[in-house]
N, C-alpha and C. Protein backbone atom coordinates (compact mmCIF):
# COMPACT_ATOMS: atom_id res chain seq x y z
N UNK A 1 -27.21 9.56 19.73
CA UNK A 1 -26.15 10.13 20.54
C UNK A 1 -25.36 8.99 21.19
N UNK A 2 -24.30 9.10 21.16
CA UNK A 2 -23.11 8.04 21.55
C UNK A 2 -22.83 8.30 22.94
N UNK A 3 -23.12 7.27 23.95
CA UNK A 3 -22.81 7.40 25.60
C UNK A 3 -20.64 7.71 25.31
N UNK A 4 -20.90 7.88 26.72
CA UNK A 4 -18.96 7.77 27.04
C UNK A 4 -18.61 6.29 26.66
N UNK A 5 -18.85 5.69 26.96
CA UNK A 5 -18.60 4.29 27.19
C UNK A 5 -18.35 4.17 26.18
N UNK A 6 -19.20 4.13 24.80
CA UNK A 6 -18.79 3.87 23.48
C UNK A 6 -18.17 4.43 22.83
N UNK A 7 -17.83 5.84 23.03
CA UNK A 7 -16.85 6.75 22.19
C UNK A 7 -15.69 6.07 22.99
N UNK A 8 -15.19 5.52 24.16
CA UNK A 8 -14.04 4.66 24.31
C UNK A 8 -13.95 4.09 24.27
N UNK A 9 -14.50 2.75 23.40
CA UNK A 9 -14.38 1.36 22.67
C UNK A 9 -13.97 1.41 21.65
N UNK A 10 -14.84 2.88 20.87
CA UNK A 10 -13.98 3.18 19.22
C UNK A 10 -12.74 3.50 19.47
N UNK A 11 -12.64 4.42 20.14
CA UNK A 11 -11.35 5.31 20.26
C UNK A 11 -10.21 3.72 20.43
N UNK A 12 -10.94 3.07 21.75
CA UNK A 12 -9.77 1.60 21.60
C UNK A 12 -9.25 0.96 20.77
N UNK A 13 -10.70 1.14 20.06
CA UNK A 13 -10.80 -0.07 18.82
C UNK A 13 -9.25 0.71 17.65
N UNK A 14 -9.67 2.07 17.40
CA UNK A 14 -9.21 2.57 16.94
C UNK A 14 -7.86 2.72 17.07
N UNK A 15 -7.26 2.96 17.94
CA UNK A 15 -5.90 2.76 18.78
C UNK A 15 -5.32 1.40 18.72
N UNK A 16 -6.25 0.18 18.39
CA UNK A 16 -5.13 -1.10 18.36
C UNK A 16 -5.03 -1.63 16.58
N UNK A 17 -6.12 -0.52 16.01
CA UNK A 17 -6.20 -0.87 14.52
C UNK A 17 -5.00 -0.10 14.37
N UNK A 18 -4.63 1.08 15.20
CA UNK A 18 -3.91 2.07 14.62
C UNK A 18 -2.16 1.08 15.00
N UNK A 19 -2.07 0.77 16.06
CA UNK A 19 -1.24 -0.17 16.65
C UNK A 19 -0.56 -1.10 15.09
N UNK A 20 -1.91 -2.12 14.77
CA UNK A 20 -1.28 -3.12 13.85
C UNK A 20 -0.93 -2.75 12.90
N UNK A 21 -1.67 -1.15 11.85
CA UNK A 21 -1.05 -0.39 11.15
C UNK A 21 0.83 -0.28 10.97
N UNK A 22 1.06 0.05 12.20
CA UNK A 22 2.13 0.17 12.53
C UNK A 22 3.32 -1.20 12.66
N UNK A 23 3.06 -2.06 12.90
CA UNK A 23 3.54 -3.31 12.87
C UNK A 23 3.56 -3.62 11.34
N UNK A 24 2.15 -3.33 10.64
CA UNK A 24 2.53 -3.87 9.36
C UNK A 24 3.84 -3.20 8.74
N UNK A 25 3.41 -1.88 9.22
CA UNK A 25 4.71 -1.11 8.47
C UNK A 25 5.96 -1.70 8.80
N UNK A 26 6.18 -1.54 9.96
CA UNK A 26 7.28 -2.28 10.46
C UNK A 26 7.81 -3.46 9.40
N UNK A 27 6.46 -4.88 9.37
CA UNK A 27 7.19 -5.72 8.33
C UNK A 27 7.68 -5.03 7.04
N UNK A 28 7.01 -4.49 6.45
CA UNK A 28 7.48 -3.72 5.26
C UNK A 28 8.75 -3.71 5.05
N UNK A 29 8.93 -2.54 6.19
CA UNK A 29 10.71 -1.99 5.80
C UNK A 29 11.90 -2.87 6.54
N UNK A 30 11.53 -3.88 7.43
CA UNK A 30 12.39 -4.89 8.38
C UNK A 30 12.67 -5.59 7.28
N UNK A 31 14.20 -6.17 7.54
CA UNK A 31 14.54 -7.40 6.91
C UNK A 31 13.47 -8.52 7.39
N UNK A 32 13.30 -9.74 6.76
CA UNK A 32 13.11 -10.91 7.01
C UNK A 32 13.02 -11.16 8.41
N UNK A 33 13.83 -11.68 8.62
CA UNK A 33 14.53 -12.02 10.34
C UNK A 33 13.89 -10.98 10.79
N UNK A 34 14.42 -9.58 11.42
CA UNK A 34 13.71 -8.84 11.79
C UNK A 34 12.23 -8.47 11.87
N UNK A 35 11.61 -8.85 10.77
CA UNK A 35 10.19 -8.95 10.33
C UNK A 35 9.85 -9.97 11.22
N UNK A 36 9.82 -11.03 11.07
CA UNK A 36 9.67 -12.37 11.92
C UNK A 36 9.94 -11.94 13.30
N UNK A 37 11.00 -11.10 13.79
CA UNK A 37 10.47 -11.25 15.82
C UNK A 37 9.59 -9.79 15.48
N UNK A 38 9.51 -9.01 14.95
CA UNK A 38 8.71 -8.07 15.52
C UNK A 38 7.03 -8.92 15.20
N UNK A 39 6.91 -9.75 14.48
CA UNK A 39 5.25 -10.23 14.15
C UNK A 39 5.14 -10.79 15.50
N UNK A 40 6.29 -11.90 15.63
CA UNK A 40 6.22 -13.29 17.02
C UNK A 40 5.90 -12.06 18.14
N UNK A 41 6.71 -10.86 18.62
CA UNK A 41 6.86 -10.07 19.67
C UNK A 41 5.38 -9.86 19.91
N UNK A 42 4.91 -9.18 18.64
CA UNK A 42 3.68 -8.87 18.64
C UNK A 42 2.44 -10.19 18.68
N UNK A 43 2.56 -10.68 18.04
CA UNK A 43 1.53 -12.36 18.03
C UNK A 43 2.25 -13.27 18.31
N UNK A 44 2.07 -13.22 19.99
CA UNK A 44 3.86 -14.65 20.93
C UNK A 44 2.57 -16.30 21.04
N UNK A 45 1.58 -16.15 20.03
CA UNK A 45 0.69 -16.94 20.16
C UNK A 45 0.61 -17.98 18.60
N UNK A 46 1.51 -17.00 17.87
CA UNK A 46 1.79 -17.50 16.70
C UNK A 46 2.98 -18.43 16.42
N UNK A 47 2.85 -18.83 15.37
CA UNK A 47 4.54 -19.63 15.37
C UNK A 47 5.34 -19.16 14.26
N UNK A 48 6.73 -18.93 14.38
CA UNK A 48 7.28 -18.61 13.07
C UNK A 48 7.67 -19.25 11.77
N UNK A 49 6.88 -20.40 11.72
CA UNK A 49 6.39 -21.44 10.26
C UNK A 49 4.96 -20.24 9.70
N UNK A 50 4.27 -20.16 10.75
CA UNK A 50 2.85 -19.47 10.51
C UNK A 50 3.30 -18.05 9.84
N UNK A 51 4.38 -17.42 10.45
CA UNK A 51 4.36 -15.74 9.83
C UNK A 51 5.56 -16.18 8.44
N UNK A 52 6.06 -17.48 8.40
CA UNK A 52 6.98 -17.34 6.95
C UNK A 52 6.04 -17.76 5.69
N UNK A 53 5.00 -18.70 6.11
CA UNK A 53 4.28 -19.11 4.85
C UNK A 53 3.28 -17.79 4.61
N UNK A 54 2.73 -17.06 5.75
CA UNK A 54 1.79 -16.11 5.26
C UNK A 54 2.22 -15.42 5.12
N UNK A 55 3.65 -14.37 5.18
CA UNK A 55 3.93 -13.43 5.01
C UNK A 55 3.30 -12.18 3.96
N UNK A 56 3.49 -12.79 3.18
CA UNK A 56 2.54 -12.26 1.59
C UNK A 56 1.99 -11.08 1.89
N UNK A 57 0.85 -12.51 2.55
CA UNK A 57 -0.78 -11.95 3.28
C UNK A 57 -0.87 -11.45 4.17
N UNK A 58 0.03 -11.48 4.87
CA UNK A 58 -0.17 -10.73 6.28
C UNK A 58 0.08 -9.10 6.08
N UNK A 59 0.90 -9.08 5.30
CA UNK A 59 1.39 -7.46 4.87
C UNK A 59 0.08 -6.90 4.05
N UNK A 60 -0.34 -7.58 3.46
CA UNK A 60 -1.27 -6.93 2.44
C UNK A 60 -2.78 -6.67 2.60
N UNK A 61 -2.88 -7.34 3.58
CA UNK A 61 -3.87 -7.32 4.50
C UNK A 61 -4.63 -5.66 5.24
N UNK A 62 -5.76 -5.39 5.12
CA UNK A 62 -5.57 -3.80 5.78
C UNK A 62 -5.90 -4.40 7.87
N UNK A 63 -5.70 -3.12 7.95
CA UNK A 63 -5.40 -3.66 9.72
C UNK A 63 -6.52 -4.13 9.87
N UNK A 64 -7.77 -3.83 9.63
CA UNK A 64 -8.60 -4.69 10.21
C UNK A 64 -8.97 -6.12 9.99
N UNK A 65 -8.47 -6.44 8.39
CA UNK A 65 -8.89 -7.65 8.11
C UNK A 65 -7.62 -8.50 9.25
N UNK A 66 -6.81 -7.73 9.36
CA UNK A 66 -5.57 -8.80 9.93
C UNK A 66 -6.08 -8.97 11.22
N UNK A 67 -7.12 -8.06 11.76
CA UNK A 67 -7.60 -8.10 13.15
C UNK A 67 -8.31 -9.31 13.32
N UNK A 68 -9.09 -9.66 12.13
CA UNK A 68 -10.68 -10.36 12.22
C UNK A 68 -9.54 -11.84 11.71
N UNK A 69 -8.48 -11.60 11.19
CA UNK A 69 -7.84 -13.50 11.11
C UNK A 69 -6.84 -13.42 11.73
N UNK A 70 -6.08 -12.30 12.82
CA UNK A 70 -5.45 -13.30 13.40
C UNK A 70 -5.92 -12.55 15.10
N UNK A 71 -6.43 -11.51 15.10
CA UNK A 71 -6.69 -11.07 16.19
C UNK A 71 -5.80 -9.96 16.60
N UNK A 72 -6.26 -9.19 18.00
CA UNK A 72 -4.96 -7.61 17.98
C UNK A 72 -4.06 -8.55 18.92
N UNK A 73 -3.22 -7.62 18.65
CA UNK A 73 -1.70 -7.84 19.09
C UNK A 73 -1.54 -7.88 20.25
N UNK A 74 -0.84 -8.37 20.96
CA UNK A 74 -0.30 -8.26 22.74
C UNK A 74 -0.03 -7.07 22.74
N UNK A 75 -0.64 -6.56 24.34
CA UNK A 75 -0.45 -5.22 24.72
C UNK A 75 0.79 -5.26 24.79
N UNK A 76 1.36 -6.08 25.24
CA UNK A 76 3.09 -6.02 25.79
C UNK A 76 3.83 -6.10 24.66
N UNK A 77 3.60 -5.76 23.74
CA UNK A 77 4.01 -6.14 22.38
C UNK A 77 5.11 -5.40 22.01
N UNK A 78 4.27 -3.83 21.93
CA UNK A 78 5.56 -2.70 22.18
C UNK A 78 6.95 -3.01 22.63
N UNK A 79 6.70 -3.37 23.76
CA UNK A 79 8.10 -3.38 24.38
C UNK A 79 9.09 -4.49 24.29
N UNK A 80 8.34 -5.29 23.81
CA UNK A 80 8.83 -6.72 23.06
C UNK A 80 10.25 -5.87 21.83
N UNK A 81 8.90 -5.49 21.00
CA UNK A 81 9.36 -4.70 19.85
C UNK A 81 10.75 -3.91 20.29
N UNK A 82 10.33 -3.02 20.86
CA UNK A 82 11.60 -1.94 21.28
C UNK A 82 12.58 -3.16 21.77
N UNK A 83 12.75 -4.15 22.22
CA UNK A 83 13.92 -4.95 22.58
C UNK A 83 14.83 -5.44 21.73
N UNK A 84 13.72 -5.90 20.29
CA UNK A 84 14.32 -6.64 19.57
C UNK A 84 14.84 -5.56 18.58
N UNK A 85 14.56 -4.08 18.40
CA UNK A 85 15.36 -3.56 17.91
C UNK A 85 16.30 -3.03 18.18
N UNK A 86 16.41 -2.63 19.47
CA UNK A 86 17.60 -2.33 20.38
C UNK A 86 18.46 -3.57 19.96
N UNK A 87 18.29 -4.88 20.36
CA UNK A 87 19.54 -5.99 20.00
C UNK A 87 19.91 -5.92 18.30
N UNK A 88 19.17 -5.21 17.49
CA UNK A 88 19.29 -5.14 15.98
C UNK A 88 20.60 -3.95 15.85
N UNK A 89 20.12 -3.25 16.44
CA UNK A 89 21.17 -2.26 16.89
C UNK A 89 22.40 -2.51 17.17
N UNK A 90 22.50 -3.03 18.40
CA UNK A 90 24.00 -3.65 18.99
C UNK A 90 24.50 -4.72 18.13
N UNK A 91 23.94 -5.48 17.44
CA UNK A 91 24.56 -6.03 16.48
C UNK A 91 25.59 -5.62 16.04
């Protein structure tokens, strides 16, 4: 039987796998450029030499392996995100 405590670590766990899911997609359908600030927005720990040579791999990757090499994403990441598509926008 699973305490509280641990059914909300999965559920977390689950929620930031579900998170990078979503980012990958993101690279998918983003141009280039676009692809590149939503990764940086999301991994501001990375450099953008690091997300142009791996790109490949980073997409193809399932969310968890991308968890276990590059780690989850900044909480603040989201809103990173929503900025840089808003300025994609006004473009």
């Amino acid at each position: 039987m699973c305490t509280q405590n641990q059914l909300t670590r999965r559920e977390r766990k689950q929620e930031q796998l579900d998170q990078i899911a979503e980012v990958q997609e993101d690279l998918h359908t983003e141009s280039p450029k676009v692809a590149e600030a939503i990764f940086l927005a999301n991994y501001p720990d990375q450099s953008p030499s690091f997300f142009r040579r791996n790109y490949k791999y980073i997409i193809s990757l399932t969310p968890e392996q991308l968890a276990q090499v590059i780690g989850y994403p900044d909480p603040t990441g989201e809103t990173a995100t929503n900025n840089v598509m808003k300025e994609q926008v006004a473009v």
